[in-house]
C-alpha atoms as a PDB file:
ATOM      1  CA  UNK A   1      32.144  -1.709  -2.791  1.00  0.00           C
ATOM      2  CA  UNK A   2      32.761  -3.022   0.749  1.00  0.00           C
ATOM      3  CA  UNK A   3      30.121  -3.432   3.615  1.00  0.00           C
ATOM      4  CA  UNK A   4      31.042  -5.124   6.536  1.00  0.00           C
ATOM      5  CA  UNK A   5      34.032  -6.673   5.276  1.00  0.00           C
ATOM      6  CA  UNK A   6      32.016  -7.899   2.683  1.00  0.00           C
ATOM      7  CA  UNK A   7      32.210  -7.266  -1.093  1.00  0.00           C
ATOM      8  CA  UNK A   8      28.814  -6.260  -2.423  1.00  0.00           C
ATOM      9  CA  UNK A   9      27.893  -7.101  -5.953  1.00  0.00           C
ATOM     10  CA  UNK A  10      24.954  -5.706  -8.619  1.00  0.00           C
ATOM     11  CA  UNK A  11      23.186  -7.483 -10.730  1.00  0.00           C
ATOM     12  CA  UNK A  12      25.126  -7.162 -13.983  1.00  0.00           C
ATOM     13  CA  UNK A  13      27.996  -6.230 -12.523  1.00  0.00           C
ATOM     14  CA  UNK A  14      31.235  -8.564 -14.082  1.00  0.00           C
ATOM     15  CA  UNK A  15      33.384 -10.626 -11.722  1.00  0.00           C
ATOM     16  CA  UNK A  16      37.537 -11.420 -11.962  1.00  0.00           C
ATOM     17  CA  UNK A  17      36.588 -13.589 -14.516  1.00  0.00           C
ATOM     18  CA  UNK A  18      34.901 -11.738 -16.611  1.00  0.00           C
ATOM     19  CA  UNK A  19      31.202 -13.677 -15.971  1.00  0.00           C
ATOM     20  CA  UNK A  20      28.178 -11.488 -15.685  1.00  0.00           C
ATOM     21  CA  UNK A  21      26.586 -11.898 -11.564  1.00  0.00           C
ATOM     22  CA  UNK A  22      22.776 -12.699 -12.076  1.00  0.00           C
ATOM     23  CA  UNK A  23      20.189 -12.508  -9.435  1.00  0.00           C
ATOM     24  CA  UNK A  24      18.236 -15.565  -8.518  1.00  0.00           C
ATOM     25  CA  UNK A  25      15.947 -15.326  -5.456  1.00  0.00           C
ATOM     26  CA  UNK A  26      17.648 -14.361  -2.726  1.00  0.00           C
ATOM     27  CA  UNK A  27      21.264 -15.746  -3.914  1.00  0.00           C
ATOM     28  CA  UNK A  28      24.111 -14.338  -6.143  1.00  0.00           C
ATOM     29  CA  UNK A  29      25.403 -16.297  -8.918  1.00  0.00           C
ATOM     30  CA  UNK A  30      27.872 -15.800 -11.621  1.00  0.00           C
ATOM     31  CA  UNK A  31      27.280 -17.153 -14.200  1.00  0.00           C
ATOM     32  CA  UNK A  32      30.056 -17.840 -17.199  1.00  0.00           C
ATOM     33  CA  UNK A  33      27.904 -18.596 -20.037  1.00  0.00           C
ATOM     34  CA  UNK A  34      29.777 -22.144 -20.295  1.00  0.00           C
ATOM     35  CA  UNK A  35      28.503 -23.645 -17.411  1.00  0.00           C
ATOM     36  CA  UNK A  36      26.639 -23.594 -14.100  1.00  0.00           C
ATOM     37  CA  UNK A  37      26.059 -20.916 -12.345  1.00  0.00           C
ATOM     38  CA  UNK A  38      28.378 -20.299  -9.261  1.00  0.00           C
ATOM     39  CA  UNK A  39      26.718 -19.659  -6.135  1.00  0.00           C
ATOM     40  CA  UNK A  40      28.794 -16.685  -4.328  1.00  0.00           C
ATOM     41  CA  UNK A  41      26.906 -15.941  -1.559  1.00  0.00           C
ATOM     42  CA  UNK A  42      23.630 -15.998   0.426  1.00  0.00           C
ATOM     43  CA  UNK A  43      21.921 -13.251   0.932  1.00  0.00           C
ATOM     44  CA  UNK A  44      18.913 -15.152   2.716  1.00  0.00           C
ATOM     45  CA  UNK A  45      17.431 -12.602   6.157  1.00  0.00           C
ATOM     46  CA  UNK A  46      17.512 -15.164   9.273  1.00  0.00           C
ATOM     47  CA  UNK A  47      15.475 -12.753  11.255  1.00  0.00           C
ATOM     48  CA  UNK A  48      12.657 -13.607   9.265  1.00  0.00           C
ATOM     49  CA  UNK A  49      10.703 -16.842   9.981  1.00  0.00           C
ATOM     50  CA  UNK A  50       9.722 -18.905   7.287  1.00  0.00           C
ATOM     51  CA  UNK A  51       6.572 -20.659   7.364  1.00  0.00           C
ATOM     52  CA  UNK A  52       6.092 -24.072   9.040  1.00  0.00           C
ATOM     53  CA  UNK A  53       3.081 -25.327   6.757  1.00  0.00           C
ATOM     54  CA  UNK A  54       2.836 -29.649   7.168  1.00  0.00           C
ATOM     55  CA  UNK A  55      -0.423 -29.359   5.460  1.00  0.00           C
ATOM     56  CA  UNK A  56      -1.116 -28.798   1.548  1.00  0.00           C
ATOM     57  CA  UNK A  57      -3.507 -29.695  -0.352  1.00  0.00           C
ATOM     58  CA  UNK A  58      -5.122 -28.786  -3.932  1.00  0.00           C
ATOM     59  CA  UNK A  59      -8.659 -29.869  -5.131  1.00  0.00           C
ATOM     60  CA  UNK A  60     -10.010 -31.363  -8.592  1.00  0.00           C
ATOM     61  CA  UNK A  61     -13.803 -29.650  -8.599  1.00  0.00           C
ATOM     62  CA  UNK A  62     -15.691 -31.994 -11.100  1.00  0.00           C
ATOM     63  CA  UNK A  63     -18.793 -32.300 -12.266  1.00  0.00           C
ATOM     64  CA  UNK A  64     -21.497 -34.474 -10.465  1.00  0.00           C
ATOM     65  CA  UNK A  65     -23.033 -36.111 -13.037  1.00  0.00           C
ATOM     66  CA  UNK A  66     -20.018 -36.478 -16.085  1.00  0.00           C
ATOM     67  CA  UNK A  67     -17.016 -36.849 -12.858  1.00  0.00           C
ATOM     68  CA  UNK A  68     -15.622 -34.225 -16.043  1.00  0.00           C
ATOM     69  CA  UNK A  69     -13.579 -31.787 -14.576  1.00  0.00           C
ATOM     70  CA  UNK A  70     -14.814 -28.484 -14.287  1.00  0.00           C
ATOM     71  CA  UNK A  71     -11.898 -26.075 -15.867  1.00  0.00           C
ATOM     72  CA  UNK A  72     -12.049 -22.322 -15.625  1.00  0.00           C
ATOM     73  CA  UNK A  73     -14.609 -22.333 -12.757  1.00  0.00           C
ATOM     74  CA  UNK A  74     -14.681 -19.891 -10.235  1.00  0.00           C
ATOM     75  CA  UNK A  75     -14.851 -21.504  -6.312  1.00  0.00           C
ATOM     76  CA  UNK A  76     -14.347 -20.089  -2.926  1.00  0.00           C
ATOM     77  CA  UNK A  77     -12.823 -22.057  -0.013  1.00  0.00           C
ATOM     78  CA  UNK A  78     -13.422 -21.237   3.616  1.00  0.00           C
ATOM     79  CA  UNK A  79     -11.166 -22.296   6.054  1.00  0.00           C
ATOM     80  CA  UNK A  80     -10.086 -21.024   9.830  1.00  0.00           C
ATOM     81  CA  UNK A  81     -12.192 -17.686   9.416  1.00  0.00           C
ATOM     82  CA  UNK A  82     -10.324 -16.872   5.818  1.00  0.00           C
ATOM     83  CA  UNK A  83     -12.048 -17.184   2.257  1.00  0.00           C
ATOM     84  CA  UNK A  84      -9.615 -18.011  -0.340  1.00  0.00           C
ATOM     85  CA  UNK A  85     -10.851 -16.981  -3.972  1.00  0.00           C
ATOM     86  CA  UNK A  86      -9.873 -18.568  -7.428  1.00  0.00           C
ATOM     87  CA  UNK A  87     -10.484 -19.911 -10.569  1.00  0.00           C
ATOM     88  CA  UNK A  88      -9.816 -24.155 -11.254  1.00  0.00           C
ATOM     89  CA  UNK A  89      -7.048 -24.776 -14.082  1.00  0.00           C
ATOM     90  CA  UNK A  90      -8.090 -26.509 -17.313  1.00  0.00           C
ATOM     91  CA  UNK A  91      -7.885 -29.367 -15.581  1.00  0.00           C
ATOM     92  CA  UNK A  92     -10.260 -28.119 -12.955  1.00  0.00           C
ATOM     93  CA  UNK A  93      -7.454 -28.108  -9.777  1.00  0.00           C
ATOM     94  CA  UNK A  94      -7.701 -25.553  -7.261  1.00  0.00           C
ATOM     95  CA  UNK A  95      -4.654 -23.734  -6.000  1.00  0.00           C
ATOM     96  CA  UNK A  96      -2.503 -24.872  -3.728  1.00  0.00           C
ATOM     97  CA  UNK A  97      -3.987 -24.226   0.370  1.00  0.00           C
ATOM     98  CA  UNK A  98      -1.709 -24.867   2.966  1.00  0.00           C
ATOM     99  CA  UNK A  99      -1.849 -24.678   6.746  1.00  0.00           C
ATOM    100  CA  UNK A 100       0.059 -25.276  10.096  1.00  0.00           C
ATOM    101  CA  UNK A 101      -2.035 -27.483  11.703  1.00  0.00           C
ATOM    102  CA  UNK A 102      -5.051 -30.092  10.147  1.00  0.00           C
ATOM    103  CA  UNK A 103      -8.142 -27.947   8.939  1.00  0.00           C
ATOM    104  CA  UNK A 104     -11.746 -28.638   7.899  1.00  0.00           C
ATOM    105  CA  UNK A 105     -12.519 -26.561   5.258  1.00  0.00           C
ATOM    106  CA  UNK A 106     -15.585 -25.591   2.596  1.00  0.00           C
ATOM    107  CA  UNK A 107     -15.436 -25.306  -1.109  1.00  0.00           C
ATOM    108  CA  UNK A 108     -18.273 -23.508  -3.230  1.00  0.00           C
ATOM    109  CA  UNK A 109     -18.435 -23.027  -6.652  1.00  0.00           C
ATOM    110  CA  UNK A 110     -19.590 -19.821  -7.533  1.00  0.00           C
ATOM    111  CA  UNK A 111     -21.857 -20.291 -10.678  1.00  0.00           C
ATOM    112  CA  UNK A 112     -22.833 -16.585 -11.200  1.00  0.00           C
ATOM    113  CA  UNK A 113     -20.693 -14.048 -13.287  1.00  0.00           C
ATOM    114  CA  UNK A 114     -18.849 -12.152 -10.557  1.00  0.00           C
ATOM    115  CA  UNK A 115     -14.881 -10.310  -9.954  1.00  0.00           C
ATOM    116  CA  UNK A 116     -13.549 -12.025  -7.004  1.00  0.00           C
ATOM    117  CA  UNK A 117     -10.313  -9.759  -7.342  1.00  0.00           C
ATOM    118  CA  UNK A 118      -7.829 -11.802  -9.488  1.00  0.00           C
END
């Protein structure tokens, strides 16, 4: 198939070659089995914007006392108007926030059994 001079291509679909295309993200690939994948084209929408974020930052919640981490515990973080929900990892990180511009935010950990929606 043909669309704007361009040939399109399905996932699964098999090239000249006879490699199988895969889809990875927003890119085609074909990929031979023998080696690395080929990158055919890139399908990638410049209309859209992607987001500027300069800040990131993820949190180790521990425990006063021990400085033990606390794993599996459920914490909301406030920043700019928003609350962010979540749960630490085992090794008692928080996910990932990120922002545009320098923030001041608030952590809680919520010590009560509660759904926060994940």
């Amino acid at each position: 198939m043909v669309v704007g001079g361009k040939s399109i291509v399905a996932v699964g679909d098999t090239s000249s070659c006879g490699s199988k295309y895969l889809k990875i993200s927003d890119l085609a690939v074909m990929s031979s089995g023998a080696s690395s994948p080929k990158i055919v084209s890139n399908n990638t929408n410049s209309f859209v914007a992607e987001p500027n974020f300069k800040y990131g930052q993820k949190f180790v919640l521990q425990d006063e006392l021990t400085g033990e981490p606390l794993a599996n515990v459920c914490y909301e973080i406030y920043m700019n108007g928003e609350t962010f929900h979540g749960k630490t990892d085992k090794e008692g990180f928080t996910h990932f926030i990120t922002s545009e511009t320098e923030e001041e935010l608030e952590i809680r950990i919520i010590l009560e059994d509660h759904e926060h929606g994940e």
